[in-house]
C-alpha atoms as a PDB file:
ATOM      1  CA  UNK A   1       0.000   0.000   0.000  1.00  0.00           C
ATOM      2  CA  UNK A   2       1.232   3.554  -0.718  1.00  0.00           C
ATOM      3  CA  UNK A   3       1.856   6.188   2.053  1.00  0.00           C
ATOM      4  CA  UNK A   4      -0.706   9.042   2.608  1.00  0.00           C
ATOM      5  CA  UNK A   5       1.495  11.331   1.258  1.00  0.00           C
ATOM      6  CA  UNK A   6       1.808   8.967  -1.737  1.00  0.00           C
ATOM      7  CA  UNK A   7      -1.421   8.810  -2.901  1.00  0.00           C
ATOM      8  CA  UNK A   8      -2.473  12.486  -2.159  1.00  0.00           C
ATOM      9  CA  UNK A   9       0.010  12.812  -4.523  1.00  0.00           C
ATOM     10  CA  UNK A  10      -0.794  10.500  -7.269  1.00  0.00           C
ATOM     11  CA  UNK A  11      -4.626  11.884  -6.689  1.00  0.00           C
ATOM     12  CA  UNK A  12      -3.630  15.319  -7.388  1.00  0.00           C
ATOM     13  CA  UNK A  13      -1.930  14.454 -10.657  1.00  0.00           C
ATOM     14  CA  UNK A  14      -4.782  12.668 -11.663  1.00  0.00           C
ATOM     15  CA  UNK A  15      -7.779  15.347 -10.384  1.00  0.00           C
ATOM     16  CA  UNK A  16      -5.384  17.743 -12.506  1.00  0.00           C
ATOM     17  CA  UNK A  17      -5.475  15.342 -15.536  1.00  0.00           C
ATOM     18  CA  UNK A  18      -9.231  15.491 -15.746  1.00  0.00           C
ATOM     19  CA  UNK A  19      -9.239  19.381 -14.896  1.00  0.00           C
ATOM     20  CA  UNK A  20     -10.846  18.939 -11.336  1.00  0.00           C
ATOM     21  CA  UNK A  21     -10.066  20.568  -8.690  1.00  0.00           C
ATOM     22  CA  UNK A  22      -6.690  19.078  -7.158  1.00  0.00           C
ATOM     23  CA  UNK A  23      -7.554  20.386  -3.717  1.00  0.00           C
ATOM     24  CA  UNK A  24     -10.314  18.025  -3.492  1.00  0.00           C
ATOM     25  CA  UNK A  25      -7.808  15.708  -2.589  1.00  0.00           C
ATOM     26  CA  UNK A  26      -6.707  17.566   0.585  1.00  0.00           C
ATOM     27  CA  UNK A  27     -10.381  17.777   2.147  1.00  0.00           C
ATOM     28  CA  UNK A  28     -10.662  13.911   1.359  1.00  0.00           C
ATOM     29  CA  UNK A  29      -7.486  13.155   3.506  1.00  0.00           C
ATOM     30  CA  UNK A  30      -8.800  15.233   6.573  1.00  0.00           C
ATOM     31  CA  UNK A  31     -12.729  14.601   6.608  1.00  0.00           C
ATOM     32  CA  UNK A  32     -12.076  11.057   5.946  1.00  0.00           C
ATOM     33  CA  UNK A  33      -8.812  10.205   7.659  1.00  0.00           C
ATOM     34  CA  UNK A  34      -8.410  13.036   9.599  1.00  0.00           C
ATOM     35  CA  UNK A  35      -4.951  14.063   7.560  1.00  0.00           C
ATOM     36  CA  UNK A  36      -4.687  17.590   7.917  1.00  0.00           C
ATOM     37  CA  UNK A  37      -1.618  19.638   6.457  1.00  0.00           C
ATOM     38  CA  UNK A  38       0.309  19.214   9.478  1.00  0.00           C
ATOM     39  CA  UNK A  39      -0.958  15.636  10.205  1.00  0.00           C
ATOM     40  CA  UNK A  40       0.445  14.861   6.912  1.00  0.00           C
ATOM     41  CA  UNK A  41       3.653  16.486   7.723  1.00  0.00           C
ATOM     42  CA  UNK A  42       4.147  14.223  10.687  1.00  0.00           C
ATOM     43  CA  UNK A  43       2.879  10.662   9.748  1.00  0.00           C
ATOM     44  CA  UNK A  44       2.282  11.403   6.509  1.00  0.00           C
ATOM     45  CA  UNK A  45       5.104   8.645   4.992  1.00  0.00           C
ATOM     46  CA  UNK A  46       2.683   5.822   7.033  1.00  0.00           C
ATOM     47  CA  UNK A  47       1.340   3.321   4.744  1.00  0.00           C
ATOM     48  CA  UNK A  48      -2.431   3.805   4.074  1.00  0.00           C
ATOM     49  CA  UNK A  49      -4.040   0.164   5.268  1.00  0.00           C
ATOM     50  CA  UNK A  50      -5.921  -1.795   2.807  1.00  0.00           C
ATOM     51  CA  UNK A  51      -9.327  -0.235   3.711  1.00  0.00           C
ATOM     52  CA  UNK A  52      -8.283   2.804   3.870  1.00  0.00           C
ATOM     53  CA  UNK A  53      -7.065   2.697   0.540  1.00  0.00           C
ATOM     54  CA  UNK A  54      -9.800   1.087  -0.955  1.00  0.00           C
ATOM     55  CA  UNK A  55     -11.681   4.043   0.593  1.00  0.00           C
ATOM     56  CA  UNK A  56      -9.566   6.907  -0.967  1.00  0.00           C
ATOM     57  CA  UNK A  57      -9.398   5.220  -4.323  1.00  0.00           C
ATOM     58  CA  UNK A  58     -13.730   5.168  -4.708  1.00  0.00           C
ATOM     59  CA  UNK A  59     -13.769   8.631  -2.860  1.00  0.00           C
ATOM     60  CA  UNK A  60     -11.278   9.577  -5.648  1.00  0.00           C
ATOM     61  CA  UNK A  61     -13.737   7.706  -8.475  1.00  0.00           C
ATOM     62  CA  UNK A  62     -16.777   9.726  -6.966  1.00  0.00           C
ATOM     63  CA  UNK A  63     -14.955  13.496  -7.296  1.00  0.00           C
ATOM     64  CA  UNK A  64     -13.843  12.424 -10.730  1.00  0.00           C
ATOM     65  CA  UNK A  65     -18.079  11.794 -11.650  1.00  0.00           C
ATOM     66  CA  UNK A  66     -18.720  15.487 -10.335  1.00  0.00           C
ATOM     67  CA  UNK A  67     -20.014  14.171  -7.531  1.00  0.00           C
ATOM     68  CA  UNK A  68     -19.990  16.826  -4.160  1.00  0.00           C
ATOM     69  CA  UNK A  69     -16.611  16.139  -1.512  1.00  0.00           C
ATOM     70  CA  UNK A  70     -19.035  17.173   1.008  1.00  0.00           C
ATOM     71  CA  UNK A  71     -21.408  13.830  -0.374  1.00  0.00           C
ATOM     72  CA  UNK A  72     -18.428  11.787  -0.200  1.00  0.00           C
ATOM     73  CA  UNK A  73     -17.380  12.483   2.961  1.00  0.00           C
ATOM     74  CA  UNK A  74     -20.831  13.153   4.509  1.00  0.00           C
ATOM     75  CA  UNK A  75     -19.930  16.036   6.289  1.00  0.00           C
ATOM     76  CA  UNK A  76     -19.775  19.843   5.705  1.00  0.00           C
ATOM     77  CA  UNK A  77     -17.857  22.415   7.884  1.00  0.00           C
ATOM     78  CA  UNK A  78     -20.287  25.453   8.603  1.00  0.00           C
ATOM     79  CA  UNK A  79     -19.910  27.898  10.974  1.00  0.00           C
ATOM     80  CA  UNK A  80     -16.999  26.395  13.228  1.00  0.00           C
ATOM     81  CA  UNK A  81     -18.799  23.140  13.141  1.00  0.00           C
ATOM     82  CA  UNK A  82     -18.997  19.770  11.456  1.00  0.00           C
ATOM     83  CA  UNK A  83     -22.629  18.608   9.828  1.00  0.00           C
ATOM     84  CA  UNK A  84     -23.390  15.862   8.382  1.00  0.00           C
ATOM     85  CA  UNK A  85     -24.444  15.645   4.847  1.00  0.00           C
ATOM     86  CA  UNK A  86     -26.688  13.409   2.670  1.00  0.00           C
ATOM     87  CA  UNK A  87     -27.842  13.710  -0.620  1.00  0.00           C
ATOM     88  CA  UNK A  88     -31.184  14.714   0.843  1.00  0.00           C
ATOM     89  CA  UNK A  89     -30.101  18.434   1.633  1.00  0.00           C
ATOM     90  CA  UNK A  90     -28.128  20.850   0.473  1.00  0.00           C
ATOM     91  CA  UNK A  91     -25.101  21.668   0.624  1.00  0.00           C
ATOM     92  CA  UNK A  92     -24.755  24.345   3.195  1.00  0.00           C
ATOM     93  CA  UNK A  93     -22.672  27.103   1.789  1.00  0.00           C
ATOM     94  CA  UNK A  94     -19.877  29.684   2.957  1.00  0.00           C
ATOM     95  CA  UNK A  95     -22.343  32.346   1.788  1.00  0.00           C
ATOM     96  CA  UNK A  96     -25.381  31.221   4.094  1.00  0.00           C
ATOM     97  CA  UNK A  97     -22.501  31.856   7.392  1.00  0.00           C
ATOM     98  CA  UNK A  98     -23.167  35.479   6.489  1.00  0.00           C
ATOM     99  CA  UNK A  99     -26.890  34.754   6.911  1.00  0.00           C
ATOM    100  CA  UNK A 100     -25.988  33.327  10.133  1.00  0.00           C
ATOM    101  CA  UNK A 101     -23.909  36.170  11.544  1.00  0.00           C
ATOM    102  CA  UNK A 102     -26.059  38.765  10.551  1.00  0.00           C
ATOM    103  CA  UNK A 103     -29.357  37.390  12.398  1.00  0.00           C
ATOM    104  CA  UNK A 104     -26.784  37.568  15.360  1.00  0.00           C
ATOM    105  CA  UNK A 105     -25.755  41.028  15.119  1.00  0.00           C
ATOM    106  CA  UNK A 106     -29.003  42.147  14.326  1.00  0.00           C
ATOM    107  CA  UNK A 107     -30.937  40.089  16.714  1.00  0.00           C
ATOM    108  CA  UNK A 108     -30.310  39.503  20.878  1.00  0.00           C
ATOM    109  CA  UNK A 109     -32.912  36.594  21.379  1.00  0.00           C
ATOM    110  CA  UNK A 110     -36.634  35.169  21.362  1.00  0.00           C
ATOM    111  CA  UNK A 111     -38.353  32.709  19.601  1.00  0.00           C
ATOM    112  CA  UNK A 112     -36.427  31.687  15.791  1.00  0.00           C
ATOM    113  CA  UNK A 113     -38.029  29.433  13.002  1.00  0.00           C
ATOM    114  CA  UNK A 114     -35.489  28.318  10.500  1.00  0.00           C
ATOM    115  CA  UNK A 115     -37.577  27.157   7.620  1.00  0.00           C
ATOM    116  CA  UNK A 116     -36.830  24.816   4.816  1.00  0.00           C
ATOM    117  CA  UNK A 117     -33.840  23.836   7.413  1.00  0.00           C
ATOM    118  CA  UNK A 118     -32.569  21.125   5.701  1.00  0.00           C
ATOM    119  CA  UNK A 119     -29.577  20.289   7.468  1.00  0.00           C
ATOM    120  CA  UNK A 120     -30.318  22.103  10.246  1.00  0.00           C
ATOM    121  CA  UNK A 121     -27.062  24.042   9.831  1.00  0.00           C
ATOM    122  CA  UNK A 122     -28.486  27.780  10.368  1.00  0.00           C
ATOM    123  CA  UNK A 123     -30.929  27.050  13.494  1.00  0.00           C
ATOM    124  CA  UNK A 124     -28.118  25.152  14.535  1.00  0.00           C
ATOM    125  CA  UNK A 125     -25.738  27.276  14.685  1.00  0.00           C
ATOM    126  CA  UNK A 126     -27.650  30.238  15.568  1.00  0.00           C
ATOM    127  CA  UNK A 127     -28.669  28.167  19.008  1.00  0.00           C
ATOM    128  CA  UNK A 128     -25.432  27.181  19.769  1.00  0.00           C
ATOM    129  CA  UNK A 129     -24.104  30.861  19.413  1.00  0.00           C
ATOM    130  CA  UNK A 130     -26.797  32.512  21.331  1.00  0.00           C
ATOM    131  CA  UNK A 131     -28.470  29.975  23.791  1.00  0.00           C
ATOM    132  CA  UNK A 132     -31.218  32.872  24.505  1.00  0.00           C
ATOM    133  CA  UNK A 133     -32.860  31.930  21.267  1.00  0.00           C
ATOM    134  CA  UNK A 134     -35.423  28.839  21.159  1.00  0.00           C
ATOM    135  CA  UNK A 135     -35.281  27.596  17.764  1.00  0.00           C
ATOM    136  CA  UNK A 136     -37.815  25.633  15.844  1.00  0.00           C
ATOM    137  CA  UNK A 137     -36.371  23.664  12.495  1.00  0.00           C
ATOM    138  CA  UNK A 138     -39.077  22.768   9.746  1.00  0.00           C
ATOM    139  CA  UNK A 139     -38.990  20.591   6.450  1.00  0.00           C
ATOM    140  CA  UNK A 140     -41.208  19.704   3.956  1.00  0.00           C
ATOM    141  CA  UNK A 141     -38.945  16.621   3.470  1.00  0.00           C
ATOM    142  CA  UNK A 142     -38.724  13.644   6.264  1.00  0.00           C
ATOM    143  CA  UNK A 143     -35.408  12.348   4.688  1.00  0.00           C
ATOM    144  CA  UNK A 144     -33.927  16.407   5.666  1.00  0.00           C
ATOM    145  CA  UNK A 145     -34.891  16.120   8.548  1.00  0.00           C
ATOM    146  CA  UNK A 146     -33.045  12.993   9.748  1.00  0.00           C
ATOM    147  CA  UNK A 147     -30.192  14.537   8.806  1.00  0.00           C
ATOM    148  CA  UNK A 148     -30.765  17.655  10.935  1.00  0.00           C
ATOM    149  CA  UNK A 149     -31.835  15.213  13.295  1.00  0.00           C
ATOM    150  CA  UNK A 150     -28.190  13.736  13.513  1.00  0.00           C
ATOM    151  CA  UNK A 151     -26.817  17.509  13.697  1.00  0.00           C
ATOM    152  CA  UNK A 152     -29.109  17.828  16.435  1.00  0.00           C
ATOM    153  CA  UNK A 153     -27.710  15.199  18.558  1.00  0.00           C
ATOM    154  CA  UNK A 154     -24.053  15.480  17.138  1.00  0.00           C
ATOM    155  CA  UNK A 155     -23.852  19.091  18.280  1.00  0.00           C
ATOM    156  CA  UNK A 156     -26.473  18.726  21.233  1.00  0.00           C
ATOM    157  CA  UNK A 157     -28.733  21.813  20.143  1.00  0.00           C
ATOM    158  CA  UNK A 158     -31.683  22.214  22.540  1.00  0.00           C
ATOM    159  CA  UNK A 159     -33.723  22.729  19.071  1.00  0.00           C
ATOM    160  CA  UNK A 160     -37.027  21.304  18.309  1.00  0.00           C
ATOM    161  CA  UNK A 161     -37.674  19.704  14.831  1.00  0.00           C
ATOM    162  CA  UNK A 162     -41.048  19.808  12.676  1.00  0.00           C
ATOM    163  CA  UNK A 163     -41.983  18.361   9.723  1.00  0.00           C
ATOM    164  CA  UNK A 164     -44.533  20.130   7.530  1.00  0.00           C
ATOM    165  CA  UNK A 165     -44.560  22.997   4.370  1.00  0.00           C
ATOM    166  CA  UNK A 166     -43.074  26.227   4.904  1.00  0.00           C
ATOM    167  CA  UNK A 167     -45.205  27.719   8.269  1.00  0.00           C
ATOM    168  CA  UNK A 168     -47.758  25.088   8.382  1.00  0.00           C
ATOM    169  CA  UNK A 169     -46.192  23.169  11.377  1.00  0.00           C
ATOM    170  CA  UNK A 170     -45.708  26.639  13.104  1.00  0.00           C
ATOM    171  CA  UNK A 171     -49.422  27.857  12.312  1.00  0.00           C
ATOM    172  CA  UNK A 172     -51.104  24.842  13.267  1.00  0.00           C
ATOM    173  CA  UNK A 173     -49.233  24.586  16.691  1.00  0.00           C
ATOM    174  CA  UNK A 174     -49.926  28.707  17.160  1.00  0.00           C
ATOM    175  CA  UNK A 175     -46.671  29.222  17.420  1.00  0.00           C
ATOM    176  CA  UNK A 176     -45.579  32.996  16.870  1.00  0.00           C
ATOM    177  CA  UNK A 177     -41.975  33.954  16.648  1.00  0.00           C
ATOM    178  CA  UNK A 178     -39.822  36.772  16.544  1.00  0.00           C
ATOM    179  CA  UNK A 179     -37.077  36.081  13.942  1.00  0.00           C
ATOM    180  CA  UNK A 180     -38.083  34.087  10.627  1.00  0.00           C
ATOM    181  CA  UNK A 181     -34.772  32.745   8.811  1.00  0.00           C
ATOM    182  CA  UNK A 182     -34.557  30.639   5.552  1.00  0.00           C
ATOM    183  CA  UNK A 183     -32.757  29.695   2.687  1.00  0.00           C
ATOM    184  CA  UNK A 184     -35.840  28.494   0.184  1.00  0.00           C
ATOM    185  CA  UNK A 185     -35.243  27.417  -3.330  1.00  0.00           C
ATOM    186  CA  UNK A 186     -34.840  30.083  -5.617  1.00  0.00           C
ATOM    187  CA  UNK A 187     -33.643  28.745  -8.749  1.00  0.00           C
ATOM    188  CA  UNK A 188     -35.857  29.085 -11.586  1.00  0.00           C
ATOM    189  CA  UNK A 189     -36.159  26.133 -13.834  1.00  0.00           C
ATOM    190  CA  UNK A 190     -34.758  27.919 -17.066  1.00  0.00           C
ATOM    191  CA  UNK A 191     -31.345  28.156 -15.176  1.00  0.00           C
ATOM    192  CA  UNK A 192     -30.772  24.120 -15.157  1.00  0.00           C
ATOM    193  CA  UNK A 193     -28.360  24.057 -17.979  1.00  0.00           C
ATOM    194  CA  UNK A 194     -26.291  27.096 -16.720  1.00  0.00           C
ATOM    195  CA  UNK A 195     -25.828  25.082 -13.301  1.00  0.00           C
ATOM    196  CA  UNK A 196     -22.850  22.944 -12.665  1.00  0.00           C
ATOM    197  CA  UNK A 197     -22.571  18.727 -13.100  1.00  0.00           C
ATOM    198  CA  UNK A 198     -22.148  18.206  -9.775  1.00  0.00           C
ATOM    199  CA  UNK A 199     -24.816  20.426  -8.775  1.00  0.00           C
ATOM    200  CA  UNK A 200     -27.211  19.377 -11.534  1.00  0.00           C
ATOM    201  CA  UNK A 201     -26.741  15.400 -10.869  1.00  0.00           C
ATOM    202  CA  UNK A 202     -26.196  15.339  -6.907  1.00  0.00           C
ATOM    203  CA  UNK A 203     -27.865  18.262  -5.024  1.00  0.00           C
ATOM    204  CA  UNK A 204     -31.542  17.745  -4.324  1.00  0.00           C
ATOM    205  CA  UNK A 205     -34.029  19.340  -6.764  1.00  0.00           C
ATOM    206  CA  UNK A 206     -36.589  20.067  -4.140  1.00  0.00           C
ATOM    207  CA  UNK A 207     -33.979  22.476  -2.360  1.00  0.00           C
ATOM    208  CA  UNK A 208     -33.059  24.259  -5.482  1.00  0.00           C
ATOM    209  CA  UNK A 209     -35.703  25.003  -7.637  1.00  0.00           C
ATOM    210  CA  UNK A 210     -38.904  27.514  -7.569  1.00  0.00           C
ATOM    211  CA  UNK A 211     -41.813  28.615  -9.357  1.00  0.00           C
ATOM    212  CA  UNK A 212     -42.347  32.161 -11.123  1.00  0.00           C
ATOM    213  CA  UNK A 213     -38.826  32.876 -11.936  1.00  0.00           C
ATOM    214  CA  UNK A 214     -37.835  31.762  -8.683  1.00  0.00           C
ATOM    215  CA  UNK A 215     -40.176  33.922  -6.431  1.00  0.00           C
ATOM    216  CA  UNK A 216     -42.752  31.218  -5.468  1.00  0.00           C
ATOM    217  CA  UNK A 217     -41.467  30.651  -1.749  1.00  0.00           C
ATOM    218  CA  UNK A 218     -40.563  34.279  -0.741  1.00  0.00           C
ATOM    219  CA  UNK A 219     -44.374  34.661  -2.022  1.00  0.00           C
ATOM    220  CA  UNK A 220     -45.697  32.559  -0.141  1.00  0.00           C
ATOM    221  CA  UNK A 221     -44.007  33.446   2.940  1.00  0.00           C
ATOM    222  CA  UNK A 222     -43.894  37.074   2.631  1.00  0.00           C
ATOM    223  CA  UNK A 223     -47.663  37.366   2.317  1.00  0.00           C
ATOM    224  CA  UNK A 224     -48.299  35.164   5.208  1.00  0.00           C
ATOM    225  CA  UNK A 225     -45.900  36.485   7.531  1.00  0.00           C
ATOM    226  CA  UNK A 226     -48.869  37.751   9.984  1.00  0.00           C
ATOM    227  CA  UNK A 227     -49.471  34.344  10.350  1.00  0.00           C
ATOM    228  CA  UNK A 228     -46.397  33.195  12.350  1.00  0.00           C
ATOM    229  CA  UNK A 229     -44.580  36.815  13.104  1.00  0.00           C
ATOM    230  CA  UNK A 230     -44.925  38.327  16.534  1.00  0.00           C
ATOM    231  CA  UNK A 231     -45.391  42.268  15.956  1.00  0.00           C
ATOM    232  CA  UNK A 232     -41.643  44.239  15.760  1.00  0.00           C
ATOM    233  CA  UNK A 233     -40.601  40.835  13.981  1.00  0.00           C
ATOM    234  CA  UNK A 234     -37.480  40.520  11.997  1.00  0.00           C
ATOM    235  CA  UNK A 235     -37.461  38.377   8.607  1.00  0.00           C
ATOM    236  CA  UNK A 236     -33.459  37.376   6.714  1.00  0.00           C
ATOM    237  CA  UNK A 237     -34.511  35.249   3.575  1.00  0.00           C
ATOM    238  CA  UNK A 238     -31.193  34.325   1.890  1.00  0.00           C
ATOM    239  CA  UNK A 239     -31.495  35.545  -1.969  1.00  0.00           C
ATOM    240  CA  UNK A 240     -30.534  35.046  -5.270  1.00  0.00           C
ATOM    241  CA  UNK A 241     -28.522  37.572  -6.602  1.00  0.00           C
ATOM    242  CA  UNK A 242     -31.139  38.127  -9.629  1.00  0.00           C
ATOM    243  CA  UNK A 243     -33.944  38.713  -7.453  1.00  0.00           C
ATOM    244  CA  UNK A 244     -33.246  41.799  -4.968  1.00  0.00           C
ATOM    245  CA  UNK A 245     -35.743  44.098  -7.305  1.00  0.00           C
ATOM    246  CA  UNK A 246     -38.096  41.338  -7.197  1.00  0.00           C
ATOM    247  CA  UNK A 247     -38.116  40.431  -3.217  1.00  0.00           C
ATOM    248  CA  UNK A 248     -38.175  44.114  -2.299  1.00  0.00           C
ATOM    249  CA  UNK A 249     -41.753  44.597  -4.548  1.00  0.00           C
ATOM    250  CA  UNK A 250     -43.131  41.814  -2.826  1.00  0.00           C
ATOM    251  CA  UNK A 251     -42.320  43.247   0.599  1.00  0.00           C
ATOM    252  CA  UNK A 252     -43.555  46.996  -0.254  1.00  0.00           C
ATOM    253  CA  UNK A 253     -47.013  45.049  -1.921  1.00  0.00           C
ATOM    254  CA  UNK A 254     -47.976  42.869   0.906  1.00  0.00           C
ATOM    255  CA  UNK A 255     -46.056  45.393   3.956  1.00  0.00           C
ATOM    256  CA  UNK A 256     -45.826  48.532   2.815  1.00  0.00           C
ATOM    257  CA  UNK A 257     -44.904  49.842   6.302  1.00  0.00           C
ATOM    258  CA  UNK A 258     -41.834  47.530   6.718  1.00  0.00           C
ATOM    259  CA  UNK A 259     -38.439  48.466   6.337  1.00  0.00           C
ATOM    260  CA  UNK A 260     -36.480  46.640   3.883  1.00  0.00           C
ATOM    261  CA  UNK A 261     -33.044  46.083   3.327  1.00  0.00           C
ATOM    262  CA  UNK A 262     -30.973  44.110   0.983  1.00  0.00           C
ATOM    263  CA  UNK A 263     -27.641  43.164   1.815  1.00  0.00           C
ATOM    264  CA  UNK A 264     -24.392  41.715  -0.136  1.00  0.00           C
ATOM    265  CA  UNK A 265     -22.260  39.166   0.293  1.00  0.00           C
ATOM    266  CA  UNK A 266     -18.528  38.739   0.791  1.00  0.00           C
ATOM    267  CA  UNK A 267     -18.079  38.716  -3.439  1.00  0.00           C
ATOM    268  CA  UNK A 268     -20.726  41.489  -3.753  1.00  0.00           C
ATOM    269  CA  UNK A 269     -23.550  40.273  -4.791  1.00  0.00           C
ATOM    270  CA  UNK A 270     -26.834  40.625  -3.668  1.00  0.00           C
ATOM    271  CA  UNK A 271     -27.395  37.835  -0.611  1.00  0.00           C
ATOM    272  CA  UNK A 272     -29.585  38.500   2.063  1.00  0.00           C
ATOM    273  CA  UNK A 273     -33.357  40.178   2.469  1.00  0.00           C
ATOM    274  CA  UNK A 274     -33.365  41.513   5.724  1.00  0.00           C
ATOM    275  CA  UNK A 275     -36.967  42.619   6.310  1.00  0.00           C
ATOM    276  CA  UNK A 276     -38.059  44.655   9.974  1.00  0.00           C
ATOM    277  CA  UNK A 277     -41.843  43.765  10.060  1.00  0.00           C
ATOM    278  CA  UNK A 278     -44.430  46.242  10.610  1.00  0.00           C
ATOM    279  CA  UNK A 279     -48.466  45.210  10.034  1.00  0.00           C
END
């Protein structure tokens, strides 16, 4: 068998070869053997056992097919934290932590919904950062919310979990809250073929994709936020970066009163709908 350093190596030539990403390789080595740079440095001329191996070489096979490292490895690094991963959610992303820290500078406690959770990674997070919040995690899909299930019990986050569409499991328990967060599908359809493979053959549909150019979810939600928002309420819907003119019309048609704010990410572009609710 070949030593770790070995066969990062060899990997890396042949990631390279087939124009993926060579540094693929390093995040396999340290979510699945826990080979970090300076693990590597220090035992890094150890043979790899035969498992191991056999591991690396179809984690290797998977990356070349497009498909996700985080999918491979089952775990994503959010937020200072380790989640695990299936095919059933999304891929949490580096621009959703900026959702994250800006419902906790904005926002010192009370009751949070996190909806279309998925992984669970923003209520998560948010309750582990500020234990003053209670934090309610909903799904339309029962295979999402094992996973944030597992990051529930992983992490131990006093959060409770509901199944149901969008506010339904909050209306029908009257449960009124005073910060809404989500990160909804807001792809439109026509955008498939402009998406990338491993996105377009790995990452669930049902997290991705919406309606009317996009704008079915923050529709639905928007209009009904007098159903689940306590009254001084603060909304952050993560956004596509096509759809800030869009988000802010259906805010000044259904609220008029509300202040509305759209905010940009670390790259600039257009990321977060930070609404403060007024009836």
């Amino acid at each position: 068998m070949p030593s770790f350093n070995a066969a990062l190596s060899e990997a890396k030539k042949t990631l390279s070869l087939e124009n993926k990403e060579p540094r693929i390789v390093d995040i396999l080595m340290e979510d699945l053997f826990s080979m970090d740079t300076v693990s590597l440095l220090v035992n890094g001329h150890k043979k790899m056992d035969e498992k191991d191996y056999k591991l690396f070489l179809d984690s290797i096979k998977r990356a070349l097919n497009d498909e996700p490292v985080q999918y491979i490895t089952g775990v994503q690094h959010f937020y200072g934290r380790i989640f695990n991963v299936t095919r059933d959610t999304l891929i949490p992303r580096n621009e959703t932590e900026e959702l994250v820290e800006l419902v906790l500078n904005r926002t010192k406690g009370g009751t949070v919904a996190d909806i279309g959770t998925g992984t669970g990674a923003i209520g998560i997070s948010l309750k582990l950062e500020n234990d003053a919040f209670k934090v309610y995690l909903t799904d339309v899909s029962k295979d999402a919310l094992k996973v944030a299930k597992s990051n529930k019990e992983k992490l131990d986050a006093n959060v409770e979990i509901l199944h149901g569409d969008l506010f339904e499991p909050i209306v029908n328990r009257n449960i009124k809250v005073d910060v809404l967060v989500s990160n909804p599908p807001y792809i439109d359809y026509s955008e498939l073929d402009d998406m990338s493979d491993s996105v377009k053959k790995f990452e669930p549909k049902l997290a991705l994709f919406a309606k009317e150019n996009g704008l079915y979810f923050y529709r639905k939600m928007i209009k009904s936020l007098d159903d689940v928002l306590n009254d001084g309420g603060k909304v952050f819907f993560e956004i596509g970066w096509k759809e800030k003119d869009d988000v802010i019309a259906l805010v000044d048609k259904y609220w008029p009163k509300s202040k509305r704010e759209v905010i940009k990410d670390i790259n600039g572009n257009d990321r977060i709908l930070y609404i403060d609710w007024v009836k």
